[in-house]
PDB file of N, CA and C in Angstrom:
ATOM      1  N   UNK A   1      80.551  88.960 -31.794  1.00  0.00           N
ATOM      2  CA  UNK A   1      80.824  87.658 -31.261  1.00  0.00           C
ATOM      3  C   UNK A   1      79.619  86.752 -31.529  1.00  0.00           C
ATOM      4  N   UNK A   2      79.804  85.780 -32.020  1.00  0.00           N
ATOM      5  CA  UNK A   2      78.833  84.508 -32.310  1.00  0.00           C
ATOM      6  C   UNK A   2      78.267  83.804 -31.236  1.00  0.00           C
ATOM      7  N   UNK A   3      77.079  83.522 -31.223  1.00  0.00           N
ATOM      8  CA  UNK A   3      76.599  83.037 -30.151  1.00  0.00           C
ATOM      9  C   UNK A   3      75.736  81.291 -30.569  1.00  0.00           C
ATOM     10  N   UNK A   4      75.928  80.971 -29.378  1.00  0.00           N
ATOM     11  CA  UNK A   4      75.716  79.587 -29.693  1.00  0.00           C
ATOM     12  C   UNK A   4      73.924  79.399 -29.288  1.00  0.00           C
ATOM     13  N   UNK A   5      73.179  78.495 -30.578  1.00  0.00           N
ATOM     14  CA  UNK A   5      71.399  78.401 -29.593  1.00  0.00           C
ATOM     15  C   UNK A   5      71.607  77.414 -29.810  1.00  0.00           C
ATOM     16  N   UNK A   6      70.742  77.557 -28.150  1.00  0.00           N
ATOM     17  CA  UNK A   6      70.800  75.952 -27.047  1.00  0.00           C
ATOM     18  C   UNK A   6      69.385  75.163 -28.103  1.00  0.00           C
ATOM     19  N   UNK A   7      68.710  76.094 -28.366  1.00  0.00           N
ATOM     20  CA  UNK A   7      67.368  75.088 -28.898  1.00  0.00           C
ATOM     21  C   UNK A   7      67.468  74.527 -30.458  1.00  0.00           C
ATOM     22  N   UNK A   8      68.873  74.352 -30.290  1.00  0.00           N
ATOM     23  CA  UNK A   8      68.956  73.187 -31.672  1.00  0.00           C
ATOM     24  C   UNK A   8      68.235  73.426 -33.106  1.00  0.00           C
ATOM     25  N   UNK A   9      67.952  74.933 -33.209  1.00  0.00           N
ATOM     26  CA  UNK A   9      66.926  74.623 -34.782  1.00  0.00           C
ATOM     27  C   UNK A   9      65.387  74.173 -34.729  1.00  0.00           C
ATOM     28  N   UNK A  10      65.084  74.471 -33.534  1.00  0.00           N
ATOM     29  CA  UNK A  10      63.687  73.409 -33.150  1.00  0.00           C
ATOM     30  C   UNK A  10      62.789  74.474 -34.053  1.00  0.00           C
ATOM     31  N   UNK A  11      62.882  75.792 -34.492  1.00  0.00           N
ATOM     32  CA  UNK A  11      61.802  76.469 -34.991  1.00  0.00           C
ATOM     33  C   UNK A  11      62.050  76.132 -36.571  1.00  0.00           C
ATOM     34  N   UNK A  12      63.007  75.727 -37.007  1.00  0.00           N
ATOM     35  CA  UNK A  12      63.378  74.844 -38.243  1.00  0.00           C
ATOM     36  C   UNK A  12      62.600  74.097 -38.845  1.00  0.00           C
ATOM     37  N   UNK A  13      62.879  72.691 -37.919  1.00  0.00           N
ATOM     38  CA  UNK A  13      62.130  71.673 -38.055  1.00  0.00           C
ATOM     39  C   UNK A  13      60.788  71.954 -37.850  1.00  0.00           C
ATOM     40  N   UNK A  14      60.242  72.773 -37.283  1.00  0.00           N
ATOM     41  CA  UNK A  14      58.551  72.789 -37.402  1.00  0.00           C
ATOM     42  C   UNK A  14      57.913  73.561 -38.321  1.00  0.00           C
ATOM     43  N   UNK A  15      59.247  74.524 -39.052  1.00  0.00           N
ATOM     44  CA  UNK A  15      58.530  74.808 -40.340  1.00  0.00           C
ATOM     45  C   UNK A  15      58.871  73.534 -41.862  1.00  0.00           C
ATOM     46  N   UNK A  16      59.481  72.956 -41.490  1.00  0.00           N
ATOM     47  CA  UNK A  16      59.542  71.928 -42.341  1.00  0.00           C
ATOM     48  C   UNK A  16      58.820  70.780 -41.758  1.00  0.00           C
ATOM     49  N   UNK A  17      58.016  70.196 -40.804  1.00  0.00           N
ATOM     50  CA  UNK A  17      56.900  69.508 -40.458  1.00  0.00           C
ATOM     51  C   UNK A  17      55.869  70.194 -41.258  1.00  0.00           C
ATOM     52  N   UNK A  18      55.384  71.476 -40.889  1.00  0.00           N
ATOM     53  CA  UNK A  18      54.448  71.965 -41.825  1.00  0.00           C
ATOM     54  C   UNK A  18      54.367  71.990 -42.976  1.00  0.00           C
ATOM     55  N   UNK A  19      55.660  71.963 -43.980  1.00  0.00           N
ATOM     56  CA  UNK A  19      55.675  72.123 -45.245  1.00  0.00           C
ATOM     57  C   UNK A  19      55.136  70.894 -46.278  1.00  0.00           C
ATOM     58  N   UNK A  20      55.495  70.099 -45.184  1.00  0.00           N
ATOM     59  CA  UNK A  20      55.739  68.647 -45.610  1.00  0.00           C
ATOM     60  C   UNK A  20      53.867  67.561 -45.114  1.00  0.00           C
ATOM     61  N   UNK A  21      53.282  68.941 -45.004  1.00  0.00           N
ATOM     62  CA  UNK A  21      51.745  67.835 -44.795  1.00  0.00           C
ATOM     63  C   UNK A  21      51.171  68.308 -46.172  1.00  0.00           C
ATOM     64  N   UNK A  22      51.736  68.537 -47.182  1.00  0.00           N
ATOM     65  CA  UNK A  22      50.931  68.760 -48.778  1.00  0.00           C
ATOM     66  C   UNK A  22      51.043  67.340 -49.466  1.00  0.00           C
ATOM     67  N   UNK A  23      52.574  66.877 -49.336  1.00  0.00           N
ATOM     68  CA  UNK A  23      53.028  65.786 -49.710  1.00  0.00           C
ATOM     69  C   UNK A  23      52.045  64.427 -49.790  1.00  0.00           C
ATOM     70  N   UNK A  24      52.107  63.140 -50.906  1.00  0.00           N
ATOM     71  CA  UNK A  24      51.038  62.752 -50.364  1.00  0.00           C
ATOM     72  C   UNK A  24      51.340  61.116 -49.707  1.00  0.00           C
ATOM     73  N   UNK A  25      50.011  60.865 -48.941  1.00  0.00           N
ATOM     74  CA  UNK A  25      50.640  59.684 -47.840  1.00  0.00           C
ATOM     75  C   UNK A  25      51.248  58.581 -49.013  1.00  0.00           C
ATOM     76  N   UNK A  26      52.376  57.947 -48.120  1.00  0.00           N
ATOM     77  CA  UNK A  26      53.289  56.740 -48.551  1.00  0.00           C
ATOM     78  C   UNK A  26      52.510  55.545 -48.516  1.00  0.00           C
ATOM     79  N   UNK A  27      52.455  54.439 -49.076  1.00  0.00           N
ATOM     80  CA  UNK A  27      51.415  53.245 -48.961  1.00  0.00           C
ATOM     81  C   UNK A  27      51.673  52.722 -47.748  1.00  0.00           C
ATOM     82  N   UNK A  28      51.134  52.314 -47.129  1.00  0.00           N
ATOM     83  CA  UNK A  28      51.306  51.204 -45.756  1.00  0.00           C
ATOM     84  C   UNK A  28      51.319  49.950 -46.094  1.00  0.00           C
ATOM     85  N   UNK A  29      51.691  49.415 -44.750  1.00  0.00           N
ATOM     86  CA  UNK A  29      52.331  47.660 -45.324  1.00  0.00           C
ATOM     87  C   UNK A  29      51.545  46.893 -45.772  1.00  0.00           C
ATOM     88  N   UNK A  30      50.224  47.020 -45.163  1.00  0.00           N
ATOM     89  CA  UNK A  30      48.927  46.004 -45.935  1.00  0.00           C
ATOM     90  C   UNK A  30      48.864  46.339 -47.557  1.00  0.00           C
ATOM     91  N   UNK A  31      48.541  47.649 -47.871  1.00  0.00           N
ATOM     92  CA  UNK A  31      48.288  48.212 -49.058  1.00  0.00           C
ATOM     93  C   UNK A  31      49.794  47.738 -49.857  1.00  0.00           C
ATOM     94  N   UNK A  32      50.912  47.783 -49.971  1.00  0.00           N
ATOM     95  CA  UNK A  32      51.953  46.883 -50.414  1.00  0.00           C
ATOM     96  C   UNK A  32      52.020  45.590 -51.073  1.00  0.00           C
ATOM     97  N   UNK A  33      51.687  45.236 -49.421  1.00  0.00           N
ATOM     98  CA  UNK A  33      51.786  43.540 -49.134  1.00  0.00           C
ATOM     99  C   UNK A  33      50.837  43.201 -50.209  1.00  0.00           C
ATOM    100  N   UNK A  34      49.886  43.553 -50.081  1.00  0.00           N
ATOM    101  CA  UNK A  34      48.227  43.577 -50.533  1.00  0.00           C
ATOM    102  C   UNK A  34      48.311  43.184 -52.392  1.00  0.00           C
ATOM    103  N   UNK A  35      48.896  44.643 -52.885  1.00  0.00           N
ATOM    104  CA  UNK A  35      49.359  44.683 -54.220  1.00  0.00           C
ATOM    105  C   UNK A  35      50.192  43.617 -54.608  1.00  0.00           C
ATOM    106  N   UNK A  36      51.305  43.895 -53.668  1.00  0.00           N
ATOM    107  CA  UNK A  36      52.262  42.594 -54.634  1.00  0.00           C
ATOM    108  C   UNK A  36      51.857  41.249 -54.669  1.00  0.00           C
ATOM    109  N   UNK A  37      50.606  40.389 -53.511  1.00  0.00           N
ATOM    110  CA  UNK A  37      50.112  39.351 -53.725  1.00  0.00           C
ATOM    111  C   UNK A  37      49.457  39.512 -55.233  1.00  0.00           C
ATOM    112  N   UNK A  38      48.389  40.312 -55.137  1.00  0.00           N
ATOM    113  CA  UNK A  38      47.843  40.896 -56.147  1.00  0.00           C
ATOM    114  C   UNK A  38      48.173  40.570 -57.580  1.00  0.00           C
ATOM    115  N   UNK A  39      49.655  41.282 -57.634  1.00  0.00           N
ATOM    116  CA  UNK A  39      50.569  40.774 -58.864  1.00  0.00           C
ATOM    117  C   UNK A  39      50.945  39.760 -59.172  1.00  0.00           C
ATOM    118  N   UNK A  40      51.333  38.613 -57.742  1.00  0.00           N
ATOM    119  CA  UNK A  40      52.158  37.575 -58.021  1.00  0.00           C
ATOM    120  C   UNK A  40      50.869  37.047 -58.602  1.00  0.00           C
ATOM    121  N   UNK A  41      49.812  36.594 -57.972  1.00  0.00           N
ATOM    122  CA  UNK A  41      48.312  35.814 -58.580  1.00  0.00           C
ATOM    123  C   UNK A  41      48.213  36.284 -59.468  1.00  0.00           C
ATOM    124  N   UNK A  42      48.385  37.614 -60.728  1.00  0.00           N
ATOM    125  CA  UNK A  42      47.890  37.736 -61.492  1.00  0.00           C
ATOM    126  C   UNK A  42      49.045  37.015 -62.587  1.00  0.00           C
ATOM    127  N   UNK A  43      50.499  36.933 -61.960  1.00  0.00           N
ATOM    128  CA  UNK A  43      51.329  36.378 -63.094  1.00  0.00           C
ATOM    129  C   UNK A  43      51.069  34.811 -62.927  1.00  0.00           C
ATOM    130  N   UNK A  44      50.487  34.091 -61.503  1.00  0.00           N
ATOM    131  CA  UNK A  44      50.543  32.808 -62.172  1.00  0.00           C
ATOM    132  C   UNK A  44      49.190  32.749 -62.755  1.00  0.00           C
ATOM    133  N   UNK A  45      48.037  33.109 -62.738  1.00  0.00           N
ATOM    134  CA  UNK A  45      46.738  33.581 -63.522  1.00  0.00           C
ATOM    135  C   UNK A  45      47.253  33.400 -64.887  1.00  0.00           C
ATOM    136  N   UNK A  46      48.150  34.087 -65.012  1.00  0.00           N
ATOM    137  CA  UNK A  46      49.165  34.396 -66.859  1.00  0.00           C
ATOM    138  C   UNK A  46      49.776  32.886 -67.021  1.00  0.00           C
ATOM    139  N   UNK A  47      50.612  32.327 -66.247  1.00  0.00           N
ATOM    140  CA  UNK A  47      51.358  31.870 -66.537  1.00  0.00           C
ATOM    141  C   UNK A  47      50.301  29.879 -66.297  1.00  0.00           C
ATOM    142  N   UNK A  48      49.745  30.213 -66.110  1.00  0.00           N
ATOM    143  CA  UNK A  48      48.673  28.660 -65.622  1.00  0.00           C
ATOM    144  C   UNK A  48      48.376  27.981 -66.997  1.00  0.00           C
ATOM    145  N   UNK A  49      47.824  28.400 -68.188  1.00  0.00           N
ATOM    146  CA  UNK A  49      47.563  27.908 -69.149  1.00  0.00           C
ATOM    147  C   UNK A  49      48.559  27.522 -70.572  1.00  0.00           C
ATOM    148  N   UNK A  50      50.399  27.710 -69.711  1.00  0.00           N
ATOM    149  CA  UNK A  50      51.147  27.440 -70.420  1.00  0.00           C
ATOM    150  C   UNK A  50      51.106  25.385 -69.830  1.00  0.00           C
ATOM    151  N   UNK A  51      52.160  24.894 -70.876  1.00  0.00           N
ATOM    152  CA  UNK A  51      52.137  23.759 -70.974  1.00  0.00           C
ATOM    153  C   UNK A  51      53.036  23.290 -69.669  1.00  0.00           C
ATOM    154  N   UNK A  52      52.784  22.023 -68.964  1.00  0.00           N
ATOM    155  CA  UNK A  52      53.653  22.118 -68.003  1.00  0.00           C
ATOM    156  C   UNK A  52      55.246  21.833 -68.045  1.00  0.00           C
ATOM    157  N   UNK A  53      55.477  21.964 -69.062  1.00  0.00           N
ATOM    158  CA  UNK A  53      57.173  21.481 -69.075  1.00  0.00           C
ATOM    159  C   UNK A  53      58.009  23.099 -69.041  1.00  0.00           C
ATOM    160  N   UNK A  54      56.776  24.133 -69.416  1.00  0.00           N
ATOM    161  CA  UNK A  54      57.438  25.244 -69.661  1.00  0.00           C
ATOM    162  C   UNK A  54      57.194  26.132 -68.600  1.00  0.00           C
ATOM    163  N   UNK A  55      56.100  25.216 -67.922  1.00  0.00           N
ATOM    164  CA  UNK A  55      55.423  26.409 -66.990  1.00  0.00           C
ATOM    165  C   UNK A  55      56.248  27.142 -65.775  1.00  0.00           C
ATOM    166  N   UNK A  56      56.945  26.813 -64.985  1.00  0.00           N
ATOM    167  CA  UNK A  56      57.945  27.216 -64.048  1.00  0.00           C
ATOM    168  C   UNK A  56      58.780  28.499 -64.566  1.00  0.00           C
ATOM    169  N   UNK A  57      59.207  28.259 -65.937  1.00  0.00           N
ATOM    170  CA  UNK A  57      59.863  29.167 -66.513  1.00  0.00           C
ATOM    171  C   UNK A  57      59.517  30.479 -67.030  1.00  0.00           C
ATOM    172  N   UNK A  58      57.887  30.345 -67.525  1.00  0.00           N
ATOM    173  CA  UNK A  58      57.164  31.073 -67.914  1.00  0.00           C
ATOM    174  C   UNK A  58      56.793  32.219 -66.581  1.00  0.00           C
ATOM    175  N   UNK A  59      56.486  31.175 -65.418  1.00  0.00           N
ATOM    176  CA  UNK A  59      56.607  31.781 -64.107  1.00  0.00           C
ATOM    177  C   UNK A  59      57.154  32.646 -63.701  1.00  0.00           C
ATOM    178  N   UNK A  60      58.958  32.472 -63.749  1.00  0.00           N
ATOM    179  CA  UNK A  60      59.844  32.765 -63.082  1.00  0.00           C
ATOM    180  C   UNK A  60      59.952  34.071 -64.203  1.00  0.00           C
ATOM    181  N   UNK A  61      59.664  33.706 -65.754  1.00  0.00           N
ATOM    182  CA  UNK A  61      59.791  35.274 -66.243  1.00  0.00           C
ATOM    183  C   UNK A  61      58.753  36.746 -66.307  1.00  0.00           C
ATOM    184  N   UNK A  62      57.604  35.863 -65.515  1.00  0.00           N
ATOM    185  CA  UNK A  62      56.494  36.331 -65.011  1.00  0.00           C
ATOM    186  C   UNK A  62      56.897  37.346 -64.115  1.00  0.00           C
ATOM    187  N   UNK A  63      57.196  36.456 -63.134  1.00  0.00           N
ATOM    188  CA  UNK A  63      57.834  37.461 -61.693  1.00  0.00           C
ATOM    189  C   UNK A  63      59.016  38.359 -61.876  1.00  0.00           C
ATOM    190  N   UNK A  64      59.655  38.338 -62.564  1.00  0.00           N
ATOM    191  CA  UNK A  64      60.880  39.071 -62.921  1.00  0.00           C
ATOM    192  C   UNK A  64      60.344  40.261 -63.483  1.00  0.00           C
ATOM    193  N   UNK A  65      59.390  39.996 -64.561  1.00  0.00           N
ATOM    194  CA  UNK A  65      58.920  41.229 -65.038  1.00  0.00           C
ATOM    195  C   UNK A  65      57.830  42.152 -64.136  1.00  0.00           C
ATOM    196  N   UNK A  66      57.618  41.463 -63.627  1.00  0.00           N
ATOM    197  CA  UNK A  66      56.750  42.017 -62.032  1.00  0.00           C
ATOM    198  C   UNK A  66      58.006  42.645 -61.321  1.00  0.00           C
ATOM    199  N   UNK A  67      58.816  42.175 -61.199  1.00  0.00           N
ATOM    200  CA  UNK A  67      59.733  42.852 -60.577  1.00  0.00           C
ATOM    201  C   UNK A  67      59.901  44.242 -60.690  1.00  0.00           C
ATOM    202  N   UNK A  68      60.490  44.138 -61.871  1.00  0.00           N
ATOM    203  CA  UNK A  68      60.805  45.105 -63.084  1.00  0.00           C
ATOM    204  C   UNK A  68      59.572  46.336 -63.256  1.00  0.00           C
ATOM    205  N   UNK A  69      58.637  46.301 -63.006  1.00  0.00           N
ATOM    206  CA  UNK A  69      57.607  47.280 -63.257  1.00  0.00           C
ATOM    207  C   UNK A  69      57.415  47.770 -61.421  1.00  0.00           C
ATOM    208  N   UNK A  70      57.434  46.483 -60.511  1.00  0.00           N
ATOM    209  CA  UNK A  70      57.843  47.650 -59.203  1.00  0.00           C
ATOM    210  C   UNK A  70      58.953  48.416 -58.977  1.00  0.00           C
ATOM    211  N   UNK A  71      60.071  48.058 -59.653  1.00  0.00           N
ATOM    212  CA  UNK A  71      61.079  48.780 -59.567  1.00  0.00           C
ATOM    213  C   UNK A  71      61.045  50.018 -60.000  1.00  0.00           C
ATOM    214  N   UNK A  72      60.510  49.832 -61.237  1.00  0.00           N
ATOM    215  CA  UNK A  72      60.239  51.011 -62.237  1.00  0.00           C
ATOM    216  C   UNK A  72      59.144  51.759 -61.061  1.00  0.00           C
ATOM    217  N   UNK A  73      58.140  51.552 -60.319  1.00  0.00           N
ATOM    218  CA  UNK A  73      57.574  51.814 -59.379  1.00  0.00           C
ATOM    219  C   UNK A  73      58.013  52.947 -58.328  1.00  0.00           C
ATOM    220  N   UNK A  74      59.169  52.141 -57.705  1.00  0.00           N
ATOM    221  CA  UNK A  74      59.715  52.747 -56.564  1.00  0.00           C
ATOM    222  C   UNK A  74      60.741  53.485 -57.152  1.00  0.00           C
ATOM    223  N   UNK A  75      61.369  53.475 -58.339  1.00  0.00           N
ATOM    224  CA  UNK A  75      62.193  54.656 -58.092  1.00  0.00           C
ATOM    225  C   UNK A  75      61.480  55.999 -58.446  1.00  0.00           C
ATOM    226  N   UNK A  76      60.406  55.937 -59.640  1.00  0.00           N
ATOM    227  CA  UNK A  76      59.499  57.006 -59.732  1.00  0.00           C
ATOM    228  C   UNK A  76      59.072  57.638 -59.004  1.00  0.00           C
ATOM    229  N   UNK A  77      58.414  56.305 -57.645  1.00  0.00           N
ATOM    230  CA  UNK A  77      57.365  57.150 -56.342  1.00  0.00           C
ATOM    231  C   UNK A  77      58.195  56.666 -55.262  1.00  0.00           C
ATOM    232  N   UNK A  78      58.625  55.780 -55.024  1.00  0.00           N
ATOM    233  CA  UNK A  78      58.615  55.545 -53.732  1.00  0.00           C
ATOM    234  C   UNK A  78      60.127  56.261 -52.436  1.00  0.00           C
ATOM    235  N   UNK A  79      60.593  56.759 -53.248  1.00  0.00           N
ATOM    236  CA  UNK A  79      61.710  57.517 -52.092  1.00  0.00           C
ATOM    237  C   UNK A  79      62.983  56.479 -52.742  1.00  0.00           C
ATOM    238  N   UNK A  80      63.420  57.261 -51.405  1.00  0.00           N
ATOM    239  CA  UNK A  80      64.786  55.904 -50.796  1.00  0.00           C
ATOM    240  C   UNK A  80      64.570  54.836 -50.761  1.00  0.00           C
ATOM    241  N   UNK A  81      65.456  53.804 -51.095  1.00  0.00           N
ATOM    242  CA  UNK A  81      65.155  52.503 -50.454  1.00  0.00           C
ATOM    243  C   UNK A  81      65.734  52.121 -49.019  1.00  0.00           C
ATOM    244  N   UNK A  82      66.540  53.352 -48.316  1.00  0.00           N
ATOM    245  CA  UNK A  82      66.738  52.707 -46.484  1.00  0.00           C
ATOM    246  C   UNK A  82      65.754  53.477 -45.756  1.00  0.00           C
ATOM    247  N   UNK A  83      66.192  52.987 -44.519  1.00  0.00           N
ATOM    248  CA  UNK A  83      65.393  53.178 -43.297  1.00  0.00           C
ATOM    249  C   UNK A  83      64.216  53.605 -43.299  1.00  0.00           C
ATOM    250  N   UNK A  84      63.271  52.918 -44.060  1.00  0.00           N
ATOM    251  CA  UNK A  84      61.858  53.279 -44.283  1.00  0.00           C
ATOM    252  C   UNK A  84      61.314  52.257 -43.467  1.00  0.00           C
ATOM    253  N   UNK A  85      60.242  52.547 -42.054  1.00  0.00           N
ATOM    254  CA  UNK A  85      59.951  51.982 -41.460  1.00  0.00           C
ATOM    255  C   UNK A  85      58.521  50.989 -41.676  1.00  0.00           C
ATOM    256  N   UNK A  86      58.641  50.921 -42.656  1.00  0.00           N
ATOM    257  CA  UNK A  86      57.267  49.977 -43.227  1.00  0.00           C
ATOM    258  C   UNK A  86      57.832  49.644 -44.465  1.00  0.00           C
ATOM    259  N   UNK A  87      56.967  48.880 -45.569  1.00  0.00           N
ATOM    260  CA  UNK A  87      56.901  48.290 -46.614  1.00  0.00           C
ATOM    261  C   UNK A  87      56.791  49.225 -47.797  1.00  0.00           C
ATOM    262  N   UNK A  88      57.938  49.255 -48.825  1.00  0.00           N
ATOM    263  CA  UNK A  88      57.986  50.263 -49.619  1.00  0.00           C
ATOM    264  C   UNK A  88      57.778  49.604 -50.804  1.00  0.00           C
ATOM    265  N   UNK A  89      57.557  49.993 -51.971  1.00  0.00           N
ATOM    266  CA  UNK A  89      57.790  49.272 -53.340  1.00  0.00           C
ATOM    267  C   UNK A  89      58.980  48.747 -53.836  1.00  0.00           C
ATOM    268  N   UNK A  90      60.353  49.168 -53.166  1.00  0.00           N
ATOM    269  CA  UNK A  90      61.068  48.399 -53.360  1.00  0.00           C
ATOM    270  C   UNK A  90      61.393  47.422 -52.857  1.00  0.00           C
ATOM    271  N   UNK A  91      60.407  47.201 -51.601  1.00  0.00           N
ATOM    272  CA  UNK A  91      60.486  45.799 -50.567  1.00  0.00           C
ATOM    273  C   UNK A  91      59.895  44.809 -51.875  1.00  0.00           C
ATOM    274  N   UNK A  92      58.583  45.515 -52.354  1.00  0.00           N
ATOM    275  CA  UNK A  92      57.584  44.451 -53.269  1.00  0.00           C
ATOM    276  C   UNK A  92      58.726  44.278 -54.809  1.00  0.00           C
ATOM    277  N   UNK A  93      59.823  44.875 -55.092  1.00  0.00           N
ATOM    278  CA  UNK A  93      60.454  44.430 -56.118  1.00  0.00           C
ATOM    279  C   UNK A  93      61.352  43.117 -55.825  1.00  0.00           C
ATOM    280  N   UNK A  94      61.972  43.746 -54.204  1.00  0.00           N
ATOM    281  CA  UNK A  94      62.583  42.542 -53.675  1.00  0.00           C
ATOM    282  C   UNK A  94      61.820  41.292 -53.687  1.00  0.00           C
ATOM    283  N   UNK A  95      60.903  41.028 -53.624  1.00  0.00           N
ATOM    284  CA  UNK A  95      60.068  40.116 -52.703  1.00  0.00           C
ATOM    285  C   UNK A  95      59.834  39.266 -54.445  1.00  0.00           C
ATOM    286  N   UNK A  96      59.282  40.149 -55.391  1.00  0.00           N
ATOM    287  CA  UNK A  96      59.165  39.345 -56.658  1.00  0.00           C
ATOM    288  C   UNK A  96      60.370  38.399 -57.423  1.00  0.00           C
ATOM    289  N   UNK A  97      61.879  39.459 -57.464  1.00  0.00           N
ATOM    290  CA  UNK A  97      62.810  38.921 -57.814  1.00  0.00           C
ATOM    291  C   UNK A  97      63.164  37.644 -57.253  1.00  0.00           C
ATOM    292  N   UNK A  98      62.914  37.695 -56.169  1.00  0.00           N
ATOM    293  CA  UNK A  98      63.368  36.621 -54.712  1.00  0.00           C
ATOM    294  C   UNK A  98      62.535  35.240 -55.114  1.00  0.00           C
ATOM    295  N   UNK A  99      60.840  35.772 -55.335  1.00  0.00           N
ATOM    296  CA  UNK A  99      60.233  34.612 -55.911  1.00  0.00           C
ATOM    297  C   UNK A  99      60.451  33.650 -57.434  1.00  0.00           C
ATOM    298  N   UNK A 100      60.991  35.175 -58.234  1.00  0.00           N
ATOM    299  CA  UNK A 100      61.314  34.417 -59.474  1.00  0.00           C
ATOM    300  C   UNK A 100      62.343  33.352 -59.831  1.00  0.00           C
ATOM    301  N   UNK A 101      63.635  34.097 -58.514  1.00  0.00           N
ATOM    302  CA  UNK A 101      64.732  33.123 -58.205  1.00  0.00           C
ATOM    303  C   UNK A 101      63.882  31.717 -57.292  1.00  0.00           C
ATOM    304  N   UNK A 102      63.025  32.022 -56.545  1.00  0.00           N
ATOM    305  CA  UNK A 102      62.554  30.723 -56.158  1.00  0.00           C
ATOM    306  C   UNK A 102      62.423  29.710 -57.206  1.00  0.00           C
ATOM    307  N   UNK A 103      61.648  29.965 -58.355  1.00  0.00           N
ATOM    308  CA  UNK A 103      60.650  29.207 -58.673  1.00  0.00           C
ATOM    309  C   UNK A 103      62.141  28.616 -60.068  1.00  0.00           C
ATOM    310  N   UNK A 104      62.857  29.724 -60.537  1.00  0.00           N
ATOM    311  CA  UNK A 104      64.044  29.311 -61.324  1.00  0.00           C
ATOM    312  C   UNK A 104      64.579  28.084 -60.109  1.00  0.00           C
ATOM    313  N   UNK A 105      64.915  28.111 -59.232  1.00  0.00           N
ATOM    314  CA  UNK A 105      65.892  27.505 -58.616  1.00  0.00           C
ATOM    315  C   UNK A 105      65.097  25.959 -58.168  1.00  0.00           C
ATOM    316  N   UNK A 106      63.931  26.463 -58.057  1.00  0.00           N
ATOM    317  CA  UNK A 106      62.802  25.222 -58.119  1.00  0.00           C
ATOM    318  C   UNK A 106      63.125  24.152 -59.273  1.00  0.00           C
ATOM    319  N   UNK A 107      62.527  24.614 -60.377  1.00  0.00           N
ATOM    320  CA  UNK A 107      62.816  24.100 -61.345  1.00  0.00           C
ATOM    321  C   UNK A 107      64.223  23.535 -62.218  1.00  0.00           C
ATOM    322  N   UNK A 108      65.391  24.183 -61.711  1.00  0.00           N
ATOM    323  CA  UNK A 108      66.166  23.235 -62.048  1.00  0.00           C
ATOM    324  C   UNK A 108      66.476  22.056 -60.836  1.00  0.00           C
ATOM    325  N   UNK A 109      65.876  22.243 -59.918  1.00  0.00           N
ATOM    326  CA  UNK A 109      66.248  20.983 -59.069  1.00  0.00           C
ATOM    327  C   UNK A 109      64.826  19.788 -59.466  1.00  0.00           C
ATOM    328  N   UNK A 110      64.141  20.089 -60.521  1.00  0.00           N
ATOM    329  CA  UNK A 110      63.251  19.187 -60.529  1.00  0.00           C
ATOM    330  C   UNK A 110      62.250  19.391 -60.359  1.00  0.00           C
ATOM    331  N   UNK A 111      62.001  20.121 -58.925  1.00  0.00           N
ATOM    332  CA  UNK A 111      60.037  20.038 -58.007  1.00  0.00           C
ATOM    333  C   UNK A 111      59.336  19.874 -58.786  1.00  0.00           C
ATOM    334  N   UNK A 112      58.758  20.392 -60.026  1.00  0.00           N
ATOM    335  CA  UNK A 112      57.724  20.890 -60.563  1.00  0.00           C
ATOM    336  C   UNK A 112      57.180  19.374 -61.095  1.00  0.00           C
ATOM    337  N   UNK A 113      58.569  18.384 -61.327  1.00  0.00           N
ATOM    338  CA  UNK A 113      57.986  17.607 -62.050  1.00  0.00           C
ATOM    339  C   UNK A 113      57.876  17.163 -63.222  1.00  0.00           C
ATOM    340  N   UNK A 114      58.347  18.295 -64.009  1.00  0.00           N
ATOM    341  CA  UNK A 114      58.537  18.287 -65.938  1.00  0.00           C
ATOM    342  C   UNK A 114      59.700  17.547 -66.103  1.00  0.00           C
TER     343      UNK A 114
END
């Protein structure tokens, strides 16, 4: 006859807590946050000494390709993209695409000025 345990697997899970401290730490939100500023300044850094009629565009393909290399990022290292309770690399892919659509969506309404 099969018997039912009340303690849920609890000696389970604490050999898989243990297994799992080799693994190595996940970035935290500063260290993220940190980088993807990092990147965005280095694409308008890139993108500053284009001419200004082109520059927005040059921008926006700036950030896209920033995108594109965190993406390439997070699916290599960074896990899942749900319920991760901090800032993952695919937050920082989001966050670039989002800007590149800014600065596209900027520029055809005008702002820039060209």
């Amino acid at each position: 006859m099969a018997t039912f345990d009340l303690r849920g697997g609890h000696r389970i899970r604490s050999r898989l807590r243990r297994g799992r401290r080799g693994w190595p730490v996940r970035d935290t939100d500063g260290a993220v946050l940190g980088n993807w500023i990092l990147s965005t300044a280095l694409c308008l850094a890139l993108a500053a000494p284009c001419p200004v009629p082109a520059l927005p565009w040059v921008l926006a393909a700036l950030l896209s390709l920033s995108g594109f290399v965190w993406l390439g990022r997070a699916i290599t290292q960074a896990g899942p993209p749900a319920d991760a309770p901090h800032l993952t690399a695919w937050d920082a892919a989001l966050l670039s695409f989002a800007a590149s659509f800014g600065v596209q969506s900027a520029a055809r309404l005008g702002l820039f000025g060209g």
